[in-house]
C-alpha atoms as a PDB file:
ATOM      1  CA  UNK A   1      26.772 -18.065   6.405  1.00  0.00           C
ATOM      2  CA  UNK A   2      24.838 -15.518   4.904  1.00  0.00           C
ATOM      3  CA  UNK A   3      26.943 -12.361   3.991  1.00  0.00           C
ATOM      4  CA  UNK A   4      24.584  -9.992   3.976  1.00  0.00           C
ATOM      5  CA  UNK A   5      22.682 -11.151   7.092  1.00  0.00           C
ATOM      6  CA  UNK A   6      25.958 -11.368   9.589  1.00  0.00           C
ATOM      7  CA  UNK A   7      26.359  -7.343   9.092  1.00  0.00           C
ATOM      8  CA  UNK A   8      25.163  -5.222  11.682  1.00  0.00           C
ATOM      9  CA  UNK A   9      22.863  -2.471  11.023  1.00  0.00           C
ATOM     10  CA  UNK A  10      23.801   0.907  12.602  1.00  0.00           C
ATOM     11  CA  UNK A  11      20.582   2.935  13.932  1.00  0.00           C
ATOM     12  CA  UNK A  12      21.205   6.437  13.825  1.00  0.00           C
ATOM     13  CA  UNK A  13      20.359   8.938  16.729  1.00  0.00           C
ATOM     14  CA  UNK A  14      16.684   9.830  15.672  1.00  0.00           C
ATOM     15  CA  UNK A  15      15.581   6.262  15.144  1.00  0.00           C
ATOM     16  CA  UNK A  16      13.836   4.279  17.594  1.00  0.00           C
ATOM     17  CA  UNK A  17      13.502   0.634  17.726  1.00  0.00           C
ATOM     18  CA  UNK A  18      11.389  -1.233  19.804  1.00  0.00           C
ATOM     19  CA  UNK A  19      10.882  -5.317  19.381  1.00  0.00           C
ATOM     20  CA  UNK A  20       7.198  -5.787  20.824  1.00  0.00           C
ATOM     21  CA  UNK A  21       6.198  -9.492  20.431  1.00  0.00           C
ATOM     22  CA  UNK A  22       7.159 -10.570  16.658  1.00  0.00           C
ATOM     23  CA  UNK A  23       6.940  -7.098  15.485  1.00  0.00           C
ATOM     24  CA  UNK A  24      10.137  -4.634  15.748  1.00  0.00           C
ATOM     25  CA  UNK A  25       8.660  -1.363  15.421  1.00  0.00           C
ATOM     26  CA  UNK A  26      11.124   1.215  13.532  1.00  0.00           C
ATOM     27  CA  UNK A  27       9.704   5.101  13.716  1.00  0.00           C
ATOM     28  CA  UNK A  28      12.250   8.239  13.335  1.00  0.00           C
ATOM     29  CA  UNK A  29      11.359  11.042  11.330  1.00  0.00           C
ATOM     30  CA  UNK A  30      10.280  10.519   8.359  1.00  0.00           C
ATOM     31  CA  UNK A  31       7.563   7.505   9.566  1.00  0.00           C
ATOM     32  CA  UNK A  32       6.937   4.377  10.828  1.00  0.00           C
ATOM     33  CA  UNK A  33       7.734   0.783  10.103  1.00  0.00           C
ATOM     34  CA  UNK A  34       6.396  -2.236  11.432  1.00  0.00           C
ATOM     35  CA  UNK A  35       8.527  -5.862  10.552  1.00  0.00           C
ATOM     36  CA  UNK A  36       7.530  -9.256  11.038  1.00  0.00           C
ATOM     37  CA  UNK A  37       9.850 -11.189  12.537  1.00  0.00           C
ATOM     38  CA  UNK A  38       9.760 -14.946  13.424  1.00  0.00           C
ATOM     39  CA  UNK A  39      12.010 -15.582  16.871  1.00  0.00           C
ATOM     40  CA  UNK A  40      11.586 -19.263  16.381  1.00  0.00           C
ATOM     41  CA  UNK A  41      13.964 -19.066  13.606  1.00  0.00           C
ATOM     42  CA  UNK A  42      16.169 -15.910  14.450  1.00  0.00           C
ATOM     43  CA  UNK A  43      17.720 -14.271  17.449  1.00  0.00           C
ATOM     44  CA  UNK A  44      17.041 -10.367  17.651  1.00  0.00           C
ATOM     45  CA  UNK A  45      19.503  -7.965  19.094  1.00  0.00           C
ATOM     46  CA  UNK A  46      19.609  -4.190  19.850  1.00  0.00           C
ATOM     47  CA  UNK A  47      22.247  -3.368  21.667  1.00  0.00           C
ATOM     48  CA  UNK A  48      21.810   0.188  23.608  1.00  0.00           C
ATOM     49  CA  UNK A  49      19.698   1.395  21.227  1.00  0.00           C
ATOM     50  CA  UNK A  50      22.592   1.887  18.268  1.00  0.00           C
ATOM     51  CA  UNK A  51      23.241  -1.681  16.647  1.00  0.00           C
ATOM     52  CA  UNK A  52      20.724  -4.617  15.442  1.00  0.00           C
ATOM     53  CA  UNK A  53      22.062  -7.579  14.939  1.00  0.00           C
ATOM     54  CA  UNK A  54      20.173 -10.584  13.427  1.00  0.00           C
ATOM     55  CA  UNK A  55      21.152 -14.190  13.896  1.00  0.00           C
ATOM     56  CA  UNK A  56      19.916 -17.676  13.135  1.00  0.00           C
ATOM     57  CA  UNK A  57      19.301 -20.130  15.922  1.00  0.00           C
ATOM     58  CA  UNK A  58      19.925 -23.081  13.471  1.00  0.00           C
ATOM     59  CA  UNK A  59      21.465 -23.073   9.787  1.00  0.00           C
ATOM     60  CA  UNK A  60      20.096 -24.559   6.567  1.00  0.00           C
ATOM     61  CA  UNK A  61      19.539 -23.676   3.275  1.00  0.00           C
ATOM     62  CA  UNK A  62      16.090 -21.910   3.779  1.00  0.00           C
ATOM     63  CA  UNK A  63      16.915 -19.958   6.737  1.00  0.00           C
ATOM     64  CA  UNK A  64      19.947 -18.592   4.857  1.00  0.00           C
ATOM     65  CA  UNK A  65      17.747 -17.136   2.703  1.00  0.00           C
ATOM     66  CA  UNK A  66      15.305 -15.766   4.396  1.00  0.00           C
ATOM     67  CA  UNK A  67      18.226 -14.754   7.240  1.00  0.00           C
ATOM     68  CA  UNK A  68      19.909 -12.098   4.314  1.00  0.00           C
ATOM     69  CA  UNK A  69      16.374 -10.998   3.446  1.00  0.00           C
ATOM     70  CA  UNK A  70      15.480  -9.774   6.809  1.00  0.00           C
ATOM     71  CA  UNK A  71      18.317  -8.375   7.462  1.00  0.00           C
ATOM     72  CA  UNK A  72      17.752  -6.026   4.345  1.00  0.00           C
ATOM     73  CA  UNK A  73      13.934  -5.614   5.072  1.00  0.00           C
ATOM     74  CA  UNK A  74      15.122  -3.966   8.281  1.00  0.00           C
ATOM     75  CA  UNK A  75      17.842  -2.323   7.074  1.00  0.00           C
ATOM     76  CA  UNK A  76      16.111  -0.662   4.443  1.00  0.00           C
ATOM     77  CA  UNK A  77      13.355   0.728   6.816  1.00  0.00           C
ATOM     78  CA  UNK A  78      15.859   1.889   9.411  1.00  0.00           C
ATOM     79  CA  UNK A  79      17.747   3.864   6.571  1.00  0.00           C
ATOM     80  CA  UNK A  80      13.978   4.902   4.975  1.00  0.00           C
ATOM     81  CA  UNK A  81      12.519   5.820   8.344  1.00  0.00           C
ATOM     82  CA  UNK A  82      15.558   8.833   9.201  1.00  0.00           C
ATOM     83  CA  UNK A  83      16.878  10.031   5.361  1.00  0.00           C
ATOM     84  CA  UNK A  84      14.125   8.400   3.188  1.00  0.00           C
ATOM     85  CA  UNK A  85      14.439   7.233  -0.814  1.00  0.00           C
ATOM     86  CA  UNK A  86      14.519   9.320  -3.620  1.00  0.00           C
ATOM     87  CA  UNK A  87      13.690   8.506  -7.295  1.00  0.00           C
ATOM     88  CA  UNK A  88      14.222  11.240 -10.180  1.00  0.00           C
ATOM     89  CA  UNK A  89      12.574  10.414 -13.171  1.00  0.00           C
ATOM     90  CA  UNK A  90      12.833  12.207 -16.628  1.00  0.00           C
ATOM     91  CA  UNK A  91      10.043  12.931 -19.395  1.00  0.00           C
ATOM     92  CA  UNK A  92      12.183  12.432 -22.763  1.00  0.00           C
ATOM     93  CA  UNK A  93       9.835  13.846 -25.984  1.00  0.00           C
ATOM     94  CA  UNK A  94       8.313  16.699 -27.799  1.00  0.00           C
ATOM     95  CA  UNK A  95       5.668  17.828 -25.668  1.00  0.00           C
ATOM     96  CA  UNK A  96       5.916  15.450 -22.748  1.00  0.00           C
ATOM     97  CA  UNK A  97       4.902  17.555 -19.786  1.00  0.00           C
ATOM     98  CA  UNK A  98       4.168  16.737 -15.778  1.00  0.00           C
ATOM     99  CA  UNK A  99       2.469  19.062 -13.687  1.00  0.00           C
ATOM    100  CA  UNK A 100       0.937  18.493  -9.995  1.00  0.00           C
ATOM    101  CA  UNK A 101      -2.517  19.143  -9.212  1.00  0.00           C
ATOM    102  CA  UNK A 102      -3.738  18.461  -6.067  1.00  0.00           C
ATOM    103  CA  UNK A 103      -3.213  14.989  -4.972  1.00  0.00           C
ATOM    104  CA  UNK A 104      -2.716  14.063  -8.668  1.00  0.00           C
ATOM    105  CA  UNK A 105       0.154  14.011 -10.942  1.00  0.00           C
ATOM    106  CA  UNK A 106      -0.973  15.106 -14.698  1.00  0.00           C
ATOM    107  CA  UNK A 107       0.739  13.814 -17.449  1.00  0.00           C
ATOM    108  CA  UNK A 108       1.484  14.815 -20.954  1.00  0.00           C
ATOM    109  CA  UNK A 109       2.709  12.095 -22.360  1.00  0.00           C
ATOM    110  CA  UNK A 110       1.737  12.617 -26.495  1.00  0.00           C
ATOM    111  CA  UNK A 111      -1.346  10.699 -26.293  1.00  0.00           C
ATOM    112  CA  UNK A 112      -4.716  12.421 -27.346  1.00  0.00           C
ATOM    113  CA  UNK A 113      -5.290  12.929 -23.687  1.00  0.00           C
ATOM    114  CA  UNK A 114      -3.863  13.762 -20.208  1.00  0.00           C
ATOM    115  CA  UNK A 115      -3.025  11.294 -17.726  1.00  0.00           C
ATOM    116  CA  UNK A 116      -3.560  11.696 -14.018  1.00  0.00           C
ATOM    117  CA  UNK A 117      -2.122   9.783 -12.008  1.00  0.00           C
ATOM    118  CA  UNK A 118      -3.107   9.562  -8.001  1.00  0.00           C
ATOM    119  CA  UNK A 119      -0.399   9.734  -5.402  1.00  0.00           C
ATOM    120  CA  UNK A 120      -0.598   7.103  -3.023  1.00  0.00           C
ATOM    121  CA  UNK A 121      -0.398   8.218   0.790  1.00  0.00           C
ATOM    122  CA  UNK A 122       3.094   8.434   1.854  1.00  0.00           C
ATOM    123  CA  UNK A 123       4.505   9.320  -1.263  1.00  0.00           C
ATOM    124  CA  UNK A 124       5.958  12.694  -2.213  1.00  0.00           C
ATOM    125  CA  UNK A 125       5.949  14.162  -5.386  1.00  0.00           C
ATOM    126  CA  UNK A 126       7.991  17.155  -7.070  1.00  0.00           C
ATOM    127  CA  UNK A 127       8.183  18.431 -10.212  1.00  0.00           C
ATOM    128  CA  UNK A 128      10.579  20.348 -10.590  1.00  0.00           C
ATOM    129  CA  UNK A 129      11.051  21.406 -14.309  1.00  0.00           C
ATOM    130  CA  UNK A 130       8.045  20.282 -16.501  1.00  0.00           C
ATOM    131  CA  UNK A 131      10.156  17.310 -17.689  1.00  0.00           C
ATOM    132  CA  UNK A 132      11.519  16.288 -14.133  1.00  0.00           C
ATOM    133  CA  UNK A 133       9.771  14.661 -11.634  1.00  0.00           C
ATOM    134  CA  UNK A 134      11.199  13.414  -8.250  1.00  0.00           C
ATOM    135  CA  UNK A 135       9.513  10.916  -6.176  1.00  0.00           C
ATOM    136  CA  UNK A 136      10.820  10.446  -2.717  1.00  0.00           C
ATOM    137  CA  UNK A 137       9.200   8.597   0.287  1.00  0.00           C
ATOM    138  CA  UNK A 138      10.210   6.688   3.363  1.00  0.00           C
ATOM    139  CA  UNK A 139       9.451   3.011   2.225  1.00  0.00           C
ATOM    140  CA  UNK A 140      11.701   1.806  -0.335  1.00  0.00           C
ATOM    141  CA  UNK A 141       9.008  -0.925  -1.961  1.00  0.00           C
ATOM    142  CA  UNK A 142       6.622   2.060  -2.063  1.00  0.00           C
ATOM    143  CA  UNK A 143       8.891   4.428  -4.313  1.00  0.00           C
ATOM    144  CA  UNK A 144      10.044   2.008  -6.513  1.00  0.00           C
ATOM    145  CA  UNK A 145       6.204   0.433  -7.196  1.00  0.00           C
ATOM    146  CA  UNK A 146       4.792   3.773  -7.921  1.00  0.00           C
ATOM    147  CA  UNK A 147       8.177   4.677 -10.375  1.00  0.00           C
ATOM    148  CA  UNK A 148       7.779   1.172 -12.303  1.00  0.00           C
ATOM    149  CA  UNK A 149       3.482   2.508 -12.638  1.00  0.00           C
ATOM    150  CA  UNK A 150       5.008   5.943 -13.939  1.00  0.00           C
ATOM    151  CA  UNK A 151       7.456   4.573 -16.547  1.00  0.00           C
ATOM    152  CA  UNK A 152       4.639   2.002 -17.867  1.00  0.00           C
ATOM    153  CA  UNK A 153       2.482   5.105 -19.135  1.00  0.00           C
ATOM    154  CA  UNK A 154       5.271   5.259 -21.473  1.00  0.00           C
ATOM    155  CA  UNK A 155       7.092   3.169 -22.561  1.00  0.00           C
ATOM    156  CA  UNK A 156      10.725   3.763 -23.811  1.00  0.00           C
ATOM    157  CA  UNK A 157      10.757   4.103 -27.879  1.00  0.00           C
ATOM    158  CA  UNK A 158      13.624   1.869 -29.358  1.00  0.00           C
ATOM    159  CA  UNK A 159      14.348   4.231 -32.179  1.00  0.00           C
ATOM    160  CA  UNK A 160      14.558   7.918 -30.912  1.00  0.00           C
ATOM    161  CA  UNK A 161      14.886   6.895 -26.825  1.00  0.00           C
ATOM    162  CA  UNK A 162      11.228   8.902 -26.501  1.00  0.00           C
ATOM    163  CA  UNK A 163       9.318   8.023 -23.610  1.00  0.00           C
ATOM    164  CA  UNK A 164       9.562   7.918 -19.270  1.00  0.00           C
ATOM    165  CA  UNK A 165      13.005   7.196 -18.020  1.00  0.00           C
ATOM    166  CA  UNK A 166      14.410   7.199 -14.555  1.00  0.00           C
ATOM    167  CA  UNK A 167      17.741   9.976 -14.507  1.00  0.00           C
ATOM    168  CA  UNK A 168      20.858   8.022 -15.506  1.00  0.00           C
ATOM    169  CA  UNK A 169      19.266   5.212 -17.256  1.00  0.00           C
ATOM    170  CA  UNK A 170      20.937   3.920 -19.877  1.00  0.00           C
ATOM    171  CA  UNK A 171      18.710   2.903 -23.289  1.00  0.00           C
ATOM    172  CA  UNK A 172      19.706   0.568 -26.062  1.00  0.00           C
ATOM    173  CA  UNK A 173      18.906   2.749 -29.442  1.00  0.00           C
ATOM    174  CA  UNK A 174      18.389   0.712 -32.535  1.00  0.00           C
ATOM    175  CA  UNK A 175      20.056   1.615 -36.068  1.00  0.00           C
ATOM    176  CA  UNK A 176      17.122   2.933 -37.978  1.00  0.00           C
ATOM    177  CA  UNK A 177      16.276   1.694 -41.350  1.00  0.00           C
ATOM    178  CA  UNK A 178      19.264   1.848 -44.296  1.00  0.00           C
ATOM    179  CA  UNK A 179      18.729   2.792 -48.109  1.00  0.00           C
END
């Protein structure tokens, strides 16, 4: 038995879900996701509209797998589709500004030039101080991909813990050099 993939997922009130062939559609307020699903393998329940359930018609090894993952593919579109995903990151160095421009987030980053990055559709970005940027959106996979771009601009220094951090990371300093 799979533990994650025998818990039912709640669907709040402004979610709708709709299975239409393979596909269970998932739209509420914040936008609209559409999940593959293979009914040869699993057995797809909504029950009045508040409760999905997912179960396997047979069990083996593979299907145990891919029976948790579904389970949290769903999940994590029902949650992003009514409250969305948020992602705070923090500029950490002399200088290091963000500012928005457009559809474009500039960078300041302590290189001999500005960075700008484009925001992809579906993302929404906020800076709130120039140091603190929040990235939220309604697709989990989305957020996170465009935070792990962000934080490769700059990298995290070793020795002073310089560079682009999410809030509440935790970095390793090294002992500087000894005389």
């Amino acid at each position: 038995m799979s533990k994650i993939g025998k818990i039912n997922i709640s669907i709040p009130e402004k979610v709708k879900v709709a299975l239409a062939g393979n596909n269970l559609n998932i739209e509420g307020p914040l936008g609209k996701k559409s999940i593959d699903i293979d009914l040869d393998l699993f057995n797809l329940d909504i029950k009045d509209g508040k409760e999905i359930s997912l179960k396997p018609k047979k069990i083996d090894q593979d299907i145990k797998r891919l029976w948790g993952m579904k389970r949290s593919l769903i999940n994590n579109a029902v949650i992003g589709s009514s409250q969305g995903y948020e992602k705070v990151l923090e500029l950490i160095g002399v200088g290091y500004r963000a500012a928005l421009k457009g559809n474009q987030l500039n960078l300041q980053l302590g290189y001999s030039h500005d960075i700008n990055f484009d925001i992809p559709t579906g993302i929404k970005v906020v800076v709130e101080k120039q140091t603190t940027v929040k990235i939220s959106g309604p697709d989990k996979q989305q957020v996170g991909a465009v935070i792990s771009k962000l934080k490769t601009l700059r990298k995290i220094e070793p020795y002073k813990g310089k560079g682009i951090r999410e809030k509440g990371q935790r970095v390793l300093k090294k002992e500087g050099k000894k005389k």
